[in-house]
PDB file of N, CA and C in Angstrom:
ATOM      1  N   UNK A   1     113.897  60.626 116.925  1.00  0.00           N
ATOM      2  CA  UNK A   1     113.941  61.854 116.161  1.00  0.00           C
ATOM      3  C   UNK A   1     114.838  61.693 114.932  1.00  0.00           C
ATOM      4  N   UNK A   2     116.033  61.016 114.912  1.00  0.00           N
ATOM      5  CA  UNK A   2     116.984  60.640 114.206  1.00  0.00           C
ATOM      6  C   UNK A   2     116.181  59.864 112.737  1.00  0.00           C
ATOM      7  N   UNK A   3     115.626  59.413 113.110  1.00  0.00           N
ATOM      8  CA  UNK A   3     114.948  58.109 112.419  1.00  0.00           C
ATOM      9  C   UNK A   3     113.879  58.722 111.333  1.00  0.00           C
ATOM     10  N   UNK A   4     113.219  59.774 111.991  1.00  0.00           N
ATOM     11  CA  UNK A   4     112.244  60.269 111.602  1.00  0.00           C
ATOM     12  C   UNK A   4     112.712  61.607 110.626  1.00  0.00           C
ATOM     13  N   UNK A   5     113.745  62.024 110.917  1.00  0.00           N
ATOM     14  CA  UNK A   5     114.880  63.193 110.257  1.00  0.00           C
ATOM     15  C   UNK A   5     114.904  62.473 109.049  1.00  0.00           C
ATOM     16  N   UNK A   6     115.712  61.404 109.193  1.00  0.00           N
ATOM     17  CA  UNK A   6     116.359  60.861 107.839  1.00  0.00           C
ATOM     18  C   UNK A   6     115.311  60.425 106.961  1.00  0.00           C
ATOM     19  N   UNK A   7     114.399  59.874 107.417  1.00  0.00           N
ATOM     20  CA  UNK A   7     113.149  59.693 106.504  1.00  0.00           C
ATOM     21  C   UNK A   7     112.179  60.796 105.560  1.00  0.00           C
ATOM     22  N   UNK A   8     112.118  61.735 106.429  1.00  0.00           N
ATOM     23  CA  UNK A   8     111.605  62.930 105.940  1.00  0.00           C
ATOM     24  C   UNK A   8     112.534  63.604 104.689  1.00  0.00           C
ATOM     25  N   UNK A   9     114.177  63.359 105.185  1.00  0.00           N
ATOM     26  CA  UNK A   9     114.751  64.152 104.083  1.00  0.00           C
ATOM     27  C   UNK A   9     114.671  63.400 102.773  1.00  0.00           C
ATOM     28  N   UNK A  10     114.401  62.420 102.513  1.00  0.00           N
ATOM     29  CA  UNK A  10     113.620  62.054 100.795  1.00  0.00           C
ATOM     30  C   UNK A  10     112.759  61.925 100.360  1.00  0.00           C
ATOM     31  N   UNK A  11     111.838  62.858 100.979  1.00  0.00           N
ATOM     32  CA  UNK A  11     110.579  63.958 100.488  1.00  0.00           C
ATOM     33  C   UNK A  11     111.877  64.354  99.147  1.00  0.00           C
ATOM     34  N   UNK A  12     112.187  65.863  99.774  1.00  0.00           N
ATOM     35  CA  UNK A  12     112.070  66.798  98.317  1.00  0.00           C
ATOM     36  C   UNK A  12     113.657  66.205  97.522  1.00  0.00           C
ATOM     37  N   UNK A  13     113.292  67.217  96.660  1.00  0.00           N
ATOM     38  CA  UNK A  13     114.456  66.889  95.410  1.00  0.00           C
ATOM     39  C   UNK A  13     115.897  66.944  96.380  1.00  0.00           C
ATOM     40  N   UNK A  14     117.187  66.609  95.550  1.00  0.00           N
ATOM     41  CA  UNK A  14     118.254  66.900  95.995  1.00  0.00           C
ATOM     42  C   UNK A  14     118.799  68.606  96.648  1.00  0.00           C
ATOM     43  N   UNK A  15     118.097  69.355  95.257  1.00  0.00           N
ATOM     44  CA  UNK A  15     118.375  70.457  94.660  1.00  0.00           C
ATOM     45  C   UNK A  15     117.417  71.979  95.936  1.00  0.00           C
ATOM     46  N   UNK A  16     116.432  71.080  97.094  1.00  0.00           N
ATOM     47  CA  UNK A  16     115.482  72.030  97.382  1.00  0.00           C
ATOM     48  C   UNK A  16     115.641  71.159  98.673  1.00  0.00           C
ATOM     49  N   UNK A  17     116.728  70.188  99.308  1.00  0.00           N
ATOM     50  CA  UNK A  17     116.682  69.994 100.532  1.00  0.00           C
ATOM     51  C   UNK A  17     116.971  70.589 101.861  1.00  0.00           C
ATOM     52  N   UNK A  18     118.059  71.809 101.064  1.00  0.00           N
ATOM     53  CA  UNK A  18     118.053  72.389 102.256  1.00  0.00           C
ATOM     54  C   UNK A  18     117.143  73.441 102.353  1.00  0.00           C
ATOM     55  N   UNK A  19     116.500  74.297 101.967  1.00  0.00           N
ATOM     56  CA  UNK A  19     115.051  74.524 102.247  1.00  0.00           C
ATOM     57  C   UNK A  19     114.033  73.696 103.175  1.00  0.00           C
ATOM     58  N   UNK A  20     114.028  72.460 102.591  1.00  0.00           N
ATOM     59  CA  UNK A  20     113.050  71.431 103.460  1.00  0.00           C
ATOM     60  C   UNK A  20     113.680  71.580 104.708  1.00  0.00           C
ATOM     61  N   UNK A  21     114.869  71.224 104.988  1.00  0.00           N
ATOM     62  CA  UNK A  21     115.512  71.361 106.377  1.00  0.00           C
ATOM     63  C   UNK A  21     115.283  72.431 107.428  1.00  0.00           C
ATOM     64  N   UNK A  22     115.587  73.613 106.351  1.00  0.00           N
ATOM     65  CA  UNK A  22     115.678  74.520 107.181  1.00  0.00           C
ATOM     66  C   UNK A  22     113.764  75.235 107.853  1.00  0.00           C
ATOM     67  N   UNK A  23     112.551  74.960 106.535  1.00  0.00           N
ATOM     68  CA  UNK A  23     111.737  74.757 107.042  1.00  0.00           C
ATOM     69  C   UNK A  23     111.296  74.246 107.975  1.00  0.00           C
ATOM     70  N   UNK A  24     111.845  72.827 108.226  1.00  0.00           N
ATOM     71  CA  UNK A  24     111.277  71.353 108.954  1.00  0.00           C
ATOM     72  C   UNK A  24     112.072  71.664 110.626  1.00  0.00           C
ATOM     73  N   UNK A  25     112.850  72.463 110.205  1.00  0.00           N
ATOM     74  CA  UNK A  25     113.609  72.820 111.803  1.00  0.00           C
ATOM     75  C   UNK A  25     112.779  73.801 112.406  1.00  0.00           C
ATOM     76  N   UNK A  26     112.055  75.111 111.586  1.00  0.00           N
ATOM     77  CA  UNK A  26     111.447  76.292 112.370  1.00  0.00           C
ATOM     78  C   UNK A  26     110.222  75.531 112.931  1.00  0.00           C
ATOM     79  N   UNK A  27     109.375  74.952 112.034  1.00  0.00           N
ATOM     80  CA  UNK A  27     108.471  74.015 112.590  1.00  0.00           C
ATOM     81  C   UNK A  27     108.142  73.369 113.943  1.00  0.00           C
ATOM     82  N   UNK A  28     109.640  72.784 113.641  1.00  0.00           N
ATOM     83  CA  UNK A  28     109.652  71.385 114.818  1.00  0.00           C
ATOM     84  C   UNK A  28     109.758  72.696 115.831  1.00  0.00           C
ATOM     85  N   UNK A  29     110.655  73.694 116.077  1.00  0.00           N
ATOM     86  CA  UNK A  29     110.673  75.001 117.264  1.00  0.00           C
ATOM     87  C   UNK A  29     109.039  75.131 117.655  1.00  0.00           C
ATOM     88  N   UNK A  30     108.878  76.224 116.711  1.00  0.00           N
ATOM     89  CA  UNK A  30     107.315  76.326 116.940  1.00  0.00           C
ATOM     90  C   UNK A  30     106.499  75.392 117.713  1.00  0.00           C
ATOM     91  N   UNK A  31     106.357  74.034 117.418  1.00  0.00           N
ATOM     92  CA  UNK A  31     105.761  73.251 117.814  1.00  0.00           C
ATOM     93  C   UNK A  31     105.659  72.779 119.163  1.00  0.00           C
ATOM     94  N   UNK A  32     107.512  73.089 119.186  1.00  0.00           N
ATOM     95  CA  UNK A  32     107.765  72.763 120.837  1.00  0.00           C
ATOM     96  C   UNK A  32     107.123  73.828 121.541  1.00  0.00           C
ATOM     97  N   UNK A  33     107.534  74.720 121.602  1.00  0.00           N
ATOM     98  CA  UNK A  33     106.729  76.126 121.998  1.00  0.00           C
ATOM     99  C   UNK A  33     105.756  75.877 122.182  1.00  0.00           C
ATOM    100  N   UNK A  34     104.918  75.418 121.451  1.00  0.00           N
ATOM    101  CA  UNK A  34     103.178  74.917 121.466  1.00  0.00           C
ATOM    102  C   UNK A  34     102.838  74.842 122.332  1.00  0.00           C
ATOM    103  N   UNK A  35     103.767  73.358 122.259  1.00  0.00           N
ATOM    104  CA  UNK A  35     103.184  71.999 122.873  1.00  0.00           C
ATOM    105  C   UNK A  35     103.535  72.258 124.604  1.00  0.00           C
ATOM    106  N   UNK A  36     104.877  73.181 124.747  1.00  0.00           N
ATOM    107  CA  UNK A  36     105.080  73.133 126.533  1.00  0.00           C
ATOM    108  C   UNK A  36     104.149  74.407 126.553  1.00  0.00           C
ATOM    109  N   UNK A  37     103.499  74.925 125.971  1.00  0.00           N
ATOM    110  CA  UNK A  37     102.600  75.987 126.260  1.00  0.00           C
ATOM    111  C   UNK A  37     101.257  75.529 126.571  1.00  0.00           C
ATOM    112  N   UNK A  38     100.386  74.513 125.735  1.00  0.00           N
ATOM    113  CA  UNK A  38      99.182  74.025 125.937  1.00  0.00           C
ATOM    114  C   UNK A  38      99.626  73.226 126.968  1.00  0.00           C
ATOM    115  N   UNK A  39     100.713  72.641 126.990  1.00  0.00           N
ATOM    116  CA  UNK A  39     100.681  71.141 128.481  1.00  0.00           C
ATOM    117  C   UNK A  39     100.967  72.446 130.075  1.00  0.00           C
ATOM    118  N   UNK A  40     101.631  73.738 129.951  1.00  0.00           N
ATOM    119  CA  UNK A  40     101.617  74.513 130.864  1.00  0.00           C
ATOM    120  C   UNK A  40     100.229  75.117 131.425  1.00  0.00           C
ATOM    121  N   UNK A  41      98.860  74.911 130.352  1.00  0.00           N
ATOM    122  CA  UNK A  41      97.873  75.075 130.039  1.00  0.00           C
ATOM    123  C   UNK A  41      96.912  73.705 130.691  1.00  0.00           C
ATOM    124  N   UNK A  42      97.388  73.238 130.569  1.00  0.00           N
ATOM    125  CA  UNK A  42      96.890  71.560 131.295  1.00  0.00           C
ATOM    126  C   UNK A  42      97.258  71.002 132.473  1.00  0.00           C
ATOM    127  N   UNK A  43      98.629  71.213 132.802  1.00  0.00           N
ATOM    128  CA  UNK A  43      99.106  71.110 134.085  1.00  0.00           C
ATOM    129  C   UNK A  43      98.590  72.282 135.044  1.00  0.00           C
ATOM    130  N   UNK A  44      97.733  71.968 136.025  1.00  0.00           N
ATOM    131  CA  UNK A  44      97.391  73.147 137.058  1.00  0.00           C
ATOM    132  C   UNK A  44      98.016  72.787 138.558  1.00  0.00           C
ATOM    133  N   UNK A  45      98.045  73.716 139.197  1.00  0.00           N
ATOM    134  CA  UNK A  45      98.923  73.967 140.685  1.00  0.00           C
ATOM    135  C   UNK A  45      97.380  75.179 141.500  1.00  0.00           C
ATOM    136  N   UNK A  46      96.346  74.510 142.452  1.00  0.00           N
ATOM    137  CA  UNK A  46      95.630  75.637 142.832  1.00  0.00           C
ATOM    138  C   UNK A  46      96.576  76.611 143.875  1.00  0.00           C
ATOM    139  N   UNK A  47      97.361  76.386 144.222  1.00  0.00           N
ATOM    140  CA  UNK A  47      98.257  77.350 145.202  1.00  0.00           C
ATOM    141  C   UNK A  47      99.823  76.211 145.189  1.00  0.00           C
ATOM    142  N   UNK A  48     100.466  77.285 146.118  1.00  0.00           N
ATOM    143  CA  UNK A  48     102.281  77.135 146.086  1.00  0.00           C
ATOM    144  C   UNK A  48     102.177  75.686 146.911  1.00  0.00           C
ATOM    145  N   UNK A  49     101.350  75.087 147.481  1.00  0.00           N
ATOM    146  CA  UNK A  49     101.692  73.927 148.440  1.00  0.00           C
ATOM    147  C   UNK A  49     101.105  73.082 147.869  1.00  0.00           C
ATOM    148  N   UNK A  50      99.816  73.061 146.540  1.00  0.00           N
ATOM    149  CA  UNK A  50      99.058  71.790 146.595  1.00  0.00           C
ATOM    150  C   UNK A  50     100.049  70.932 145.295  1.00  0.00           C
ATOM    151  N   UNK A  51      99.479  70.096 145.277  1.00  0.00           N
ATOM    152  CA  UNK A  51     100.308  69.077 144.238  1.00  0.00           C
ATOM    153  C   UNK A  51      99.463  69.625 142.770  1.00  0.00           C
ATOM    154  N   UNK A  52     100.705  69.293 141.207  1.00  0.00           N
ATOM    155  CA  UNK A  52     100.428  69.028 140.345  1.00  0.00           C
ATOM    156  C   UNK A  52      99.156  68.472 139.705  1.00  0.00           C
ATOM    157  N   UNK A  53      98.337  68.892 138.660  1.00  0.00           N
ATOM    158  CA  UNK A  53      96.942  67.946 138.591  1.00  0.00           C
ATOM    159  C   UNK A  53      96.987  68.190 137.347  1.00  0.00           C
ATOM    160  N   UNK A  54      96.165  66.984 136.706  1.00  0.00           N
ATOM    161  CA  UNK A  54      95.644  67.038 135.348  1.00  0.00           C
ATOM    162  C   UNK A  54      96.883  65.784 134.444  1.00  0.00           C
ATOM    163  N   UNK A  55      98.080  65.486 135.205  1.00  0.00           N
ATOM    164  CA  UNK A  55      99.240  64.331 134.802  1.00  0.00           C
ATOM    165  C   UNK A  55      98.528  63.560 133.876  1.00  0.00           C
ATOM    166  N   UNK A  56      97.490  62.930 133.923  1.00  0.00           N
ATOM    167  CA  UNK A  56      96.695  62.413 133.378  1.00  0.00           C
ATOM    168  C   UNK A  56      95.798  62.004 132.128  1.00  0.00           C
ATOM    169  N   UNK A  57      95.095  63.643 132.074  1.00  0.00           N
ATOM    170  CA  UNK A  57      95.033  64.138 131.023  1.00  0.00           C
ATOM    171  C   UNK A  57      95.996  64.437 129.978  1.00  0.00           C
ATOM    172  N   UNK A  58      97.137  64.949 130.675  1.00  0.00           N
ATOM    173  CA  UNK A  58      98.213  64.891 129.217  1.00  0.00           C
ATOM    174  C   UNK A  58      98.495  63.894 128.704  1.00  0.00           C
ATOM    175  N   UNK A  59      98.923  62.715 129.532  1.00  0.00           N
ATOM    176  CA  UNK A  59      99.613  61.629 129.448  1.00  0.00           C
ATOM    177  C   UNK A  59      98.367  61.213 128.325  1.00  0.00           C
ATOM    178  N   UNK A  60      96.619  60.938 128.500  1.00  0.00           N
ATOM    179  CA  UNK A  60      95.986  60.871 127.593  1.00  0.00           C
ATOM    180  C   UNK A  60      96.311  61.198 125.989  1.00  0.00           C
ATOM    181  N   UNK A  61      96.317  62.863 126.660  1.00  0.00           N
ATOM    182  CA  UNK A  61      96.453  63.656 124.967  1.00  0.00           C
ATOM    183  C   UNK A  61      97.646  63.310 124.168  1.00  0.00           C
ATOM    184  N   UNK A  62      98.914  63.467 125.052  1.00  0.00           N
ATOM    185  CA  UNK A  62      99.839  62.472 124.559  1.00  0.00           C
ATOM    186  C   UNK A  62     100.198  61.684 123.944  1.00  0.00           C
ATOM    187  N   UNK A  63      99.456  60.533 124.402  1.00  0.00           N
ATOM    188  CA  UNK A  63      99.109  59.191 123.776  1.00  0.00           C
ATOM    189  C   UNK A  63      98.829  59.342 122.273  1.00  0.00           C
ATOM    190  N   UNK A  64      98.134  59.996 122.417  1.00  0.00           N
ATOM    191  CA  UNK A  64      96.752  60.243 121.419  1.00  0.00           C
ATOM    192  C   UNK A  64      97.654  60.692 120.298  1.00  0.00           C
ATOM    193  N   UNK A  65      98.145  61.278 120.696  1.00  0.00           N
ATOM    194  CA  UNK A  65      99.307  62.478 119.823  1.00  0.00           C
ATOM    195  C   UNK A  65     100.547  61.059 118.928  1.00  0.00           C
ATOM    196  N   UNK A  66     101.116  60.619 119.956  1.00  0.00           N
ATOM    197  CA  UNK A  66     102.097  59.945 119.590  1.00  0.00           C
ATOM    198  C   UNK A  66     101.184  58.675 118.298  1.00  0.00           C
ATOM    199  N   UNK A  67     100.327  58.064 118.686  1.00  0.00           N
ATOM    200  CA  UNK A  67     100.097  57.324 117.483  1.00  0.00           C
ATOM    201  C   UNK A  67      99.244  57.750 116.440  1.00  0.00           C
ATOM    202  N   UNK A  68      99.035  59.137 116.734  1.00  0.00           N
ATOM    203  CA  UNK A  68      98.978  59.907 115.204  1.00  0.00           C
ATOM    204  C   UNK A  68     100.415  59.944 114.507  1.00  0.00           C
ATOM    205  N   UNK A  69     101.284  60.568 115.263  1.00  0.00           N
ATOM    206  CA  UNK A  69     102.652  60.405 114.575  1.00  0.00           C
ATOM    207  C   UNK A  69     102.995  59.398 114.312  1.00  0.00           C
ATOM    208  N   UNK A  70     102.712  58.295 115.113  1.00  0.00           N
ATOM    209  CA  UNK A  70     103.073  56.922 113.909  1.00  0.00           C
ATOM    210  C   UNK A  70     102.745  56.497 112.770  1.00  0.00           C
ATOM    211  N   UNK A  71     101.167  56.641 112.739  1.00  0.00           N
ATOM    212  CA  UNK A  71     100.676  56.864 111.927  1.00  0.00           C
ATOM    213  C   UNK A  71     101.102  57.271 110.246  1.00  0.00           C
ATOM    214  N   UNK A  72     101.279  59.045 110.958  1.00  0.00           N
ATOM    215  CA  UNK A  72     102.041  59.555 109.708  1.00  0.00           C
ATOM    216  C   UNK A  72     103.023  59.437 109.257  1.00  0.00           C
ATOM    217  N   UNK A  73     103.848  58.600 109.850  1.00  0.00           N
ATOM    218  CA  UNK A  73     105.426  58.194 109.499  1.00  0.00           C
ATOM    219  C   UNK A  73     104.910  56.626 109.020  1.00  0.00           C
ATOM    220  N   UNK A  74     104.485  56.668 109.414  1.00  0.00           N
ATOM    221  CA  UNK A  74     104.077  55.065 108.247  1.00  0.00           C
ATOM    222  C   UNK A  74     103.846  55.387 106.717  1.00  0.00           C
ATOM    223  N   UNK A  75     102.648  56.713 106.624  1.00  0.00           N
ATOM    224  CA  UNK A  75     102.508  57.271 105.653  1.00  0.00           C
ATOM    225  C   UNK A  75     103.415  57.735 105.269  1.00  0.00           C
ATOM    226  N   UNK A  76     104.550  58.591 105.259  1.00  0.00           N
ATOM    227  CA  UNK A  76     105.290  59.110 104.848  1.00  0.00           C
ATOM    228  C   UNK A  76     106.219  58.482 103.890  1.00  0.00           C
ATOM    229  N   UNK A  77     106.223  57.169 105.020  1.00  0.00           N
ATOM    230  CA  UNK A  77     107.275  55.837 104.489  1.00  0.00           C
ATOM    231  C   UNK A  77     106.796  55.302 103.400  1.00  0.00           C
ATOM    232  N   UNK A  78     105.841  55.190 103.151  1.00  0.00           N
ATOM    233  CA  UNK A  78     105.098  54.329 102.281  1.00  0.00           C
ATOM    234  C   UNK A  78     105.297  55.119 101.057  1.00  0.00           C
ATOM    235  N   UNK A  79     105.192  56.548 100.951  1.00  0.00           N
ATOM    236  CA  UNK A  79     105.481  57.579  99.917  1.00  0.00           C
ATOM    237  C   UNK A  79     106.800  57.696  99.490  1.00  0.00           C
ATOM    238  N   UNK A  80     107.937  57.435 100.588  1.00  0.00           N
ATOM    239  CA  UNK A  80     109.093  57.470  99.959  1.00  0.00           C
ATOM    240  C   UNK A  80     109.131  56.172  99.389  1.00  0.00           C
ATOM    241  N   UNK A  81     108.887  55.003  99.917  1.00  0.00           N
ATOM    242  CA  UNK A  81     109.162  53.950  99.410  1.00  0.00           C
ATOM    243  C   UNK A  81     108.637  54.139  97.684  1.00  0.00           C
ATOM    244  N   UNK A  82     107.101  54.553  97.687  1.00  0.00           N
ATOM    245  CA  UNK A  82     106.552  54.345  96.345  1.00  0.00           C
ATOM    246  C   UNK A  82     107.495  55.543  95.307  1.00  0.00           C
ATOM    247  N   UNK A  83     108.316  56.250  95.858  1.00  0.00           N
ATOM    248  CA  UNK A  83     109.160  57.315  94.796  1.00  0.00           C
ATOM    249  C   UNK A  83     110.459  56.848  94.411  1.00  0.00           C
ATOM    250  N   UNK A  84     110.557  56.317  95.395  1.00  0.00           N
ATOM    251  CA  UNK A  84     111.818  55.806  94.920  1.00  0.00           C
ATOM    252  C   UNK A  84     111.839  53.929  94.180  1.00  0.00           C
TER     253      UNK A  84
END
């Protein structure tokens, strides 16, 4: 997360970073919210005794998820690199 913070903050100007910040923080909230909302949405329980189901499927979507974000942090990188 650290990694990905510091990279993002040389996107915008000096003068409009804390804006970006304070944007890039409601976001990342929201998102979490989302995200334990659709996986609360994916994880099913048919009654109080049976086991957890669907582990699987997230761990899939997950996946899926995480090397999009690499992805875009490659991109991102590549943009700061070319600005600066």
């Amino acid at each position: 997360m650290i990694p990905g913070s510091a990279l993002t903050t040389a996107i915008p100007e000096p003068e409009d970073r804390g804006a970006y910040m304070s944007i890039t923080s409601s976001l990342q909230q929201l998102a979490g919210g989302v995200g334990a909302m659709i996986a609360g949405m994916i994880i099913v329980q048919k009654d109080n005794y049976a086991p957890l189901e669907n582990f699987n499927l997230l761990t899939m979507i997950m996946s899926i998820i995480m090397l999009f974000t690499i992805y875009l942090m490659y991109r991102v990188n590549q943009n700061v690199m070319k600005r600066n």
